[in-house]
Protein backbone atom coordinates (compact mmCIF):
# COMPACT_ATOMS: atom_id res chain seq x y z
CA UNK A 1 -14.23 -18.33 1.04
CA UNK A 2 -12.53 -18.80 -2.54
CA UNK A 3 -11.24 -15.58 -4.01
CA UNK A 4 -13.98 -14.00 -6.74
CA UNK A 5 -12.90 -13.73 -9.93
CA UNK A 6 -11.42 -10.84 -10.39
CA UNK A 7 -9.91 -8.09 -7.61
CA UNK A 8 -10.40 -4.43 -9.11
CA UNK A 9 -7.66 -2.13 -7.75
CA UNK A 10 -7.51 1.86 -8.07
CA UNK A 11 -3.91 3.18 -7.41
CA UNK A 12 -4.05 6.94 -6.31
CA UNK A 13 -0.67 8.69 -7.61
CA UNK A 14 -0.86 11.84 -6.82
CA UNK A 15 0.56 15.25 -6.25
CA UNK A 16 0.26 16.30 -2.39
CA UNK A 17 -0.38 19.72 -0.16
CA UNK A 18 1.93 19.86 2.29
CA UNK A 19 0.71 19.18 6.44
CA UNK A 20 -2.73 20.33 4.76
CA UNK A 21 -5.08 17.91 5.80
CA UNK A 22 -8.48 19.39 4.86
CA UNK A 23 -6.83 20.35 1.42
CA UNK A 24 -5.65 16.70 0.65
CA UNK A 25 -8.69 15.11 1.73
CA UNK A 26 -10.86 17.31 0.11
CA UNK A 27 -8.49 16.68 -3.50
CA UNK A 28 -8.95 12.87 -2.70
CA UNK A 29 -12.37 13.33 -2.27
CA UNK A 30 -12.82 14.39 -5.64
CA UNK A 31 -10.63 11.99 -7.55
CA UNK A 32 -12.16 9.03 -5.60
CA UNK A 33 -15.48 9.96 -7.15
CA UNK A 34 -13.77 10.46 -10.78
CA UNK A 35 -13.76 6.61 -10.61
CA UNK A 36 -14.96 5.10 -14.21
CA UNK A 37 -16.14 2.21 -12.58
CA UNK A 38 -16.71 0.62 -8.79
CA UNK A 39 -13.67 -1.33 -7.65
CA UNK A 40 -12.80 -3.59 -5.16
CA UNK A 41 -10.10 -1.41 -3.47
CA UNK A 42 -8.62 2.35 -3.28
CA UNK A 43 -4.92 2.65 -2.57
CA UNK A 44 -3.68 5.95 -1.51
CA UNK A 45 -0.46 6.99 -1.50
CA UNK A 46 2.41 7.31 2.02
CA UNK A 47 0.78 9.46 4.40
CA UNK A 48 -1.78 11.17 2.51
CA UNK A 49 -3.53 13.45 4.66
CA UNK A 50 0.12 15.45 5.20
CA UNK A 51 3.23 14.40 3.03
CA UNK A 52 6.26 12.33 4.51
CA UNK A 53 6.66 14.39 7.33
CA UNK A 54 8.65 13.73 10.74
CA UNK A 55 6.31 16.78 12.70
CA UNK A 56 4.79 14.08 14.30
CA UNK A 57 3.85 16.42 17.35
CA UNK A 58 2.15 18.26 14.84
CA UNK A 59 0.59 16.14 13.01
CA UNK A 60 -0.21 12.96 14.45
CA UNK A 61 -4.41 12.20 15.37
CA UNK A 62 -5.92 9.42 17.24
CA UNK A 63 -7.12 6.23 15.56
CA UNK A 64 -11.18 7.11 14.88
CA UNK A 65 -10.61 11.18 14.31
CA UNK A 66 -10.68 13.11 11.09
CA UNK A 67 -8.71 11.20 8.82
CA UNK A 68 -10.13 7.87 10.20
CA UNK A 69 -13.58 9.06 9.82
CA UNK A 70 -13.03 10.67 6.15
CA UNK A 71 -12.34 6.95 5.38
CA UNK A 72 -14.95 5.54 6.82
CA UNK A 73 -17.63 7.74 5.23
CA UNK A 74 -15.78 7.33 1.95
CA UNK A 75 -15.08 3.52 1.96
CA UNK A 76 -19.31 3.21 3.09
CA UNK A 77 -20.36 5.63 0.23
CA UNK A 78 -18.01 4.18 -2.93
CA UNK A 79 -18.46 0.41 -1.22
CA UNK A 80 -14.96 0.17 -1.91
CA UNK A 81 -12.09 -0.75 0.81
CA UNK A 82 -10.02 2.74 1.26
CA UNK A 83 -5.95 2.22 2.58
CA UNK A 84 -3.55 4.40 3.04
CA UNK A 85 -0.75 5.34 5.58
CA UNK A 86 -1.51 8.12 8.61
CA UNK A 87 0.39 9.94 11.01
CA UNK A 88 -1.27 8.07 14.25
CA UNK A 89 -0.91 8.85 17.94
CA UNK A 90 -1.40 5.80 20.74
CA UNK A 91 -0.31 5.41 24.20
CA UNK A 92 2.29 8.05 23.47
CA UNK A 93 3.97 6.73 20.84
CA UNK A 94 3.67 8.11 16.98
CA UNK A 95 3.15 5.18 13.97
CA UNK A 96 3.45 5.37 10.58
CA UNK A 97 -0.02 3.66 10.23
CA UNK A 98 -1.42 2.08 7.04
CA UNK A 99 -5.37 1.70 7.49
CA UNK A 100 -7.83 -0.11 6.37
CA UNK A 101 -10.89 0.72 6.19
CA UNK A 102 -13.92 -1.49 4.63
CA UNK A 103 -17.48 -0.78 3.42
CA UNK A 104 -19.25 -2.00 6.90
CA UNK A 105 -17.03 0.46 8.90
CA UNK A 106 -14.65 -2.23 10.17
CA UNK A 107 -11.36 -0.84 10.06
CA UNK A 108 -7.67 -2.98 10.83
CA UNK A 109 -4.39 -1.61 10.27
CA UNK A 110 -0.33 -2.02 9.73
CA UNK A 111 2.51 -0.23 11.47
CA UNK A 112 5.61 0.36 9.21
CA UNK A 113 8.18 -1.93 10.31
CA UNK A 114 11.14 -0.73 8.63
CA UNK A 115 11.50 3.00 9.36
CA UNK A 116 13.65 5.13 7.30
CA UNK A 117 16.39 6.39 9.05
CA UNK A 118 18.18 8.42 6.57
CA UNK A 119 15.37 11.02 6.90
CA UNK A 120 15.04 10.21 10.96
CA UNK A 121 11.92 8.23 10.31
CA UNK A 122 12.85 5.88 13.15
CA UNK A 123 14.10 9.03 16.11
CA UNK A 124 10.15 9.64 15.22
CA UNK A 125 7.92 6.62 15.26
CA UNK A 126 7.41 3.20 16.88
CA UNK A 127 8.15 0.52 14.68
CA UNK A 128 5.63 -1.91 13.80
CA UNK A 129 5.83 -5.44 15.16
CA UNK A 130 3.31 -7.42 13.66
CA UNK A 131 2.36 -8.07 10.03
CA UNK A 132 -1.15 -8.58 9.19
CA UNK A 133 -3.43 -10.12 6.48
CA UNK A 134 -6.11 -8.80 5.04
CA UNK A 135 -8.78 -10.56 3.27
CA UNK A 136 -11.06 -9.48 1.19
CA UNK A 137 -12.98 -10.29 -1.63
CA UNK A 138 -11.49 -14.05 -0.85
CA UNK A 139 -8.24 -12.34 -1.37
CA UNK A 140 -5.48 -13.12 0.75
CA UNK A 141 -3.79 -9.13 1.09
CA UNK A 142 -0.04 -8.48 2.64
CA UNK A 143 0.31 -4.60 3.53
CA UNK A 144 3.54 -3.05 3.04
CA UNK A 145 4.72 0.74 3.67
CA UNK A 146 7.75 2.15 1.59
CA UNK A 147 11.35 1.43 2.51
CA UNK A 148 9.65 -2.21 3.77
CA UNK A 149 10.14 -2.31 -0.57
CA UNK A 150 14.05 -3.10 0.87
CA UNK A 151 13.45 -6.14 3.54
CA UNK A 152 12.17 -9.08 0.95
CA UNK A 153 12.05 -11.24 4.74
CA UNK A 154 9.48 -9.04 6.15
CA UNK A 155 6.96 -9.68 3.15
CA UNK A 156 7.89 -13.22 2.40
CA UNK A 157 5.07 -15.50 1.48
CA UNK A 158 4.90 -18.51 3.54
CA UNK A 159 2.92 -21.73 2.34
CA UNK A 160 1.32 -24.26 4.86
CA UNK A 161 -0.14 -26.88 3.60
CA UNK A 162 -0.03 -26.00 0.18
CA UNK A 163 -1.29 -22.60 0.53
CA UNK A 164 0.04 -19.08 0.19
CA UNK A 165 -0.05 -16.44 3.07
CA UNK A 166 -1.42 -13.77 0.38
CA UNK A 167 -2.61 -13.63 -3.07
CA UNK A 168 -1.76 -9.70 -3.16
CA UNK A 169 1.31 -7.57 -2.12
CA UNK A 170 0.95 -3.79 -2.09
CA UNK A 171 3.18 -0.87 -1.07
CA UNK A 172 1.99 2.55 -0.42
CA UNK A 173 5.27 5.01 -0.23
CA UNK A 174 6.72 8.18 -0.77
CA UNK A 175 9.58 7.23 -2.41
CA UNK A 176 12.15 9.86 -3.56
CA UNK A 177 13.09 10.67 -7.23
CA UNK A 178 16.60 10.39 -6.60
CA UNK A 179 16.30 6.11 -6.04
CA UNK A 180 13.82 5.40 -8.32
CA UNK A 181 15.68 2.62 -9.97
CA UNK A 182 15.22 0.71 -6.82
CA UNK A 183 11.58 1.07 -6.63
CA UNK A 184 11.49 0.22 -10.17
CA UNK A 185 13.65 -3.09 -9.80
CA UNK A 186 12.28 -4.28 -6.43
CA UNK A 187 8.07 -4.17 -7.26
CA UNK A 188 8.57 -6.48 -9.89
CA UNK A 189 11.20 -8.91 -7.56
CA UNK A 190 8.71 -9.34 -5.07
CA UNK A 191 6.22 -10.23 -7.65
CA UNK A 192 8.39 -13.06 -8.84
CA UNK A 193 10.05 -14.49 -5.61
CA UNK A 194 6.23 -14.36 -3.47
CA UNK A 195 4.17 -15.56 -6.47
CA UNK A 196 1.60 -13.44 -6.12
CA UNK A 197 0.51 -10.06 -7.37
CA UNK A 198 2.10 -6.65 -6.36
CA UNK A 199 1.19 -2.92 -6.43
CA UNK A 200 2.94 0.32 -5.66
CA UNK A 201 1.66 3.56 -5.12
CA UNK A 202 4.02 6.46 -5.17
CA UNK A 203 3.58 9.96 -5.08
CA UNK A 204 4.58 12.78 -7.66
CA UNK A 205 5.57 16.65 -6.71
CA UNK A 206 8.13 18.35 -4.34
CA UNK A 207 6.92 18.78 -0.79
CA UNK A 208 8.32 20.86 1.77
CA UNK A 209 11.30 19.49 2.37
CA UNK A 210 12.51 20.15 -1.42
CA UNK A 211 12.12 16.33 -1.87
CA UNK A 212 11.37 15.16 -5.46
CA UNK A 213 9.06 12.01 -6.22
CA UNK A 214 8.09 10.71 -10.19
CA UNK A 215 5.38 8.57 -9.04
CA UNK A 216 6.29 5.39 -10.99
CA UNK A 217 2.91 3.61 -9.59
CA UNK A 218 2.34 0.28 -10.96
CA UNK A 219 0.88 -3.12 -10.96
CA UNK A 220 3.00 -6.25 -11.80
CA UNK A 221 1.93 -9.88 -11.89
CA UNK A 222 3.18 -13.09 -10.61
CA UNK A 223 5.88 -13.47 -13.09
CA UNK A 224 6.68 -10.14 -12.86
CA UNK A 225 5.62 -8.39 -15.91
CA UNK A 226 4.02 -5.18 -15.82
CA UNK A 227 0.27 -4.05 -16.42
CA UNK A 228 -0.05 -1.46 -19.00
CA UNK A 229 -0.16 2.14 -17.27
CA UNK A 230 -0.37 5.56 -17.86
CA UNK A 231 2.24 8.15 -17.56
CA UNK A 232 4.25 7.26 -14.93
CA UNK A 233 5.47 10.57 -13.58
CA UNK A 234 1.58 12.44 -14.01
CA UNK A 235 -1.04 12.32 -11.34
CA UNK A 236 -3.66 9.66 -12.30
CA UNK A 237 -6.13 7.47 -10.34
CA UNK A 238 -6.79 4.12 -12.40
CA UNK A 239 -8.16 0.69 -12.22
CA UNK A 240 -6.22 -2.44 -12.72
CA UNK A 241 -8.27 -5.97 -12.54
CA UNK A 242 -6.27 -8.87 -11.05
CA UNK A 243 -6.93 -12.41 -12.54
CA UNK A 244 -7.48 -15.61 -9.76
CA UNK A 245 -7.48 -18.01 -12.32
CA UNK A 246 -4.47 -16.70 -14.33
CA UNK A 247 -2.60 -16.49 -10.50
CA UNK A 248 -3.58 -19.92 -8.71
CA UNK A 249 -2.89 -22.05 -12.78
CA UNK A 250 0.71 -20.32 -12.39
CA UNK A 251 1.17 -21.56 -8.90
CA UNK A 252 0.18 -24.99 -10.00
CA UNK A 253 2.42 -24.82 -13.07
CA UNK A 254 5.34 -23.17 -11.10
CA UNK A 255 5.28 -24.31 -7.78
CA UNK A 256 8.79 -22.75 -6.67
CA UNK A 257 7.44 -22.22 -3.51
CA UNK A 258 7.92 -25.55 -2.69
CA UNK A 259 12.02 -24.99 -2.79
CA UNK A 260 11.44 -22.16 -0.73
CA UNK A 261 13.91 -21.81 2.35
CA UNK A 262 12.30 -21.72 6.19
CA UNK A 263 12.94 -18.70 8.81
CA UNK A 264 12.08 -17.69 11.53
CA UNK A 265 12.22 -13.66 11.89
CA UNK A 266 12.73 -12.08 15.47
């Protein structure tokens, strides 16, 4: 299937209620259907239904509860794909889950690979082993989860036979205030070195852990430059459109891929 035209993204920064499911859902709810316009896909923010939280014993759900179901119902009413990252519990483990969940009610999903372990991240969950892709729209689609942002190996876009792994690179995170110079410097890198189109989606507030975040939620392109954006540090939910022709007449232009080095990742 060739990729449509045009891939319309909503990034989600916003402020977050603390372990508070039904209050965070119920907030998302109502931005999600502040939308100007339908889109293609919804991207909500690091574990949305709770904050960055390591009370996994708390906190965690089975795939197909609450949270799982609020997606479904919303992704079937908007028509829109709906991801985000969930405190998930499975065969007695605890992930760090990015879900997604499309219109039809077919859902797929990423582990976090790379767990943070300055905040204990990885004394809580299971790393994730396997990276999926998602398609959609014709869209090739690489999910990533926060402090992944650091492993450029892990996200790497590998061509066979002349074409990419993914067309579109997106992080959800909650990514601290304190290192936001690395968010900002690394969203556009991975733009540049994968060819292809990447979005983060940060939070703003303090949660309860005292832990600062500015949002800094963008969109960059394949030679890394920016898409215009609102404040960075204020809660907003808006649309970006992503150009196929613009991206595959840059490949063909620029093939640097075709310099690229081989691995193999263990």
């Amino acid at each position: 299937m060739s990729k449509s035209p045009q891939l319309k993204i909503a990034l989600v920064q916003t402020d977050l209620y603390w372990k508070n499911k039904t209050a965070n859902l119920a907030m998302l709810e109502e931005k999600i259907w502040g939308l100007k316009e339908p889109v293609d896909l919804i991207i909500l923010p690091e574990m949305f239904p709770t904050g960055f939280s390591m009370d996994a014993q708390e906190l965690a759900e089975p795939m197909n509860l609450g949270v799982s179901k609020w997606m479904k119902q919303m992704s079937a009413q908007t028509g829109s794909v709906i991801t985000g990252s969930v405190i998930i519990s499975e065969n007695g483990n605890f992930y760090n889950r990015l879900i997604w969940v499309e219109p039809n009610g077919k859902m797929s999903h990423y582990d976090k690979r790379h767990l943070f372990r300055m905040a204990s991240e990885d004394n809580t969950f299971s790393p994730g082993q396997k990276l999926p892709i998602f398609e959609w729209k014709g869209w090739k689609i690489c999910p990533q989860v926060c402090y992944d942002l650091r492993f450029p190996v892990w996200s790497r876009n590998l061509w066979m036979d002349g074409e990419p792994a993914y067309d579109f690179l997106f992080y959800v995170a909650s990514w601290p205030a304190a290192r936001t110079s690395a968010w900002d410097a690394l969203l556009p890198a991975r733009a540049i070195e994968n060819l292809c189109y990447v979005a983060g989606v940060n939070r703003v507030g303090k949660d309860g852990n005292g832990i600062d975040y500015v949002g800094h939620s963008g969109v960059f392109d394949f030679k890394g430059a920016p898409f215009s954006k609102p404040d960075q540090e204020s809660e907003f939910i808006e649309i970006f459109h992503l150009n196929a022709e613009a991206l595959d007449s840059y490949r063909q232009k620029f093939p640097a891929w075709m310099d690229s080095d081989t691995f193999t990742i263990r």
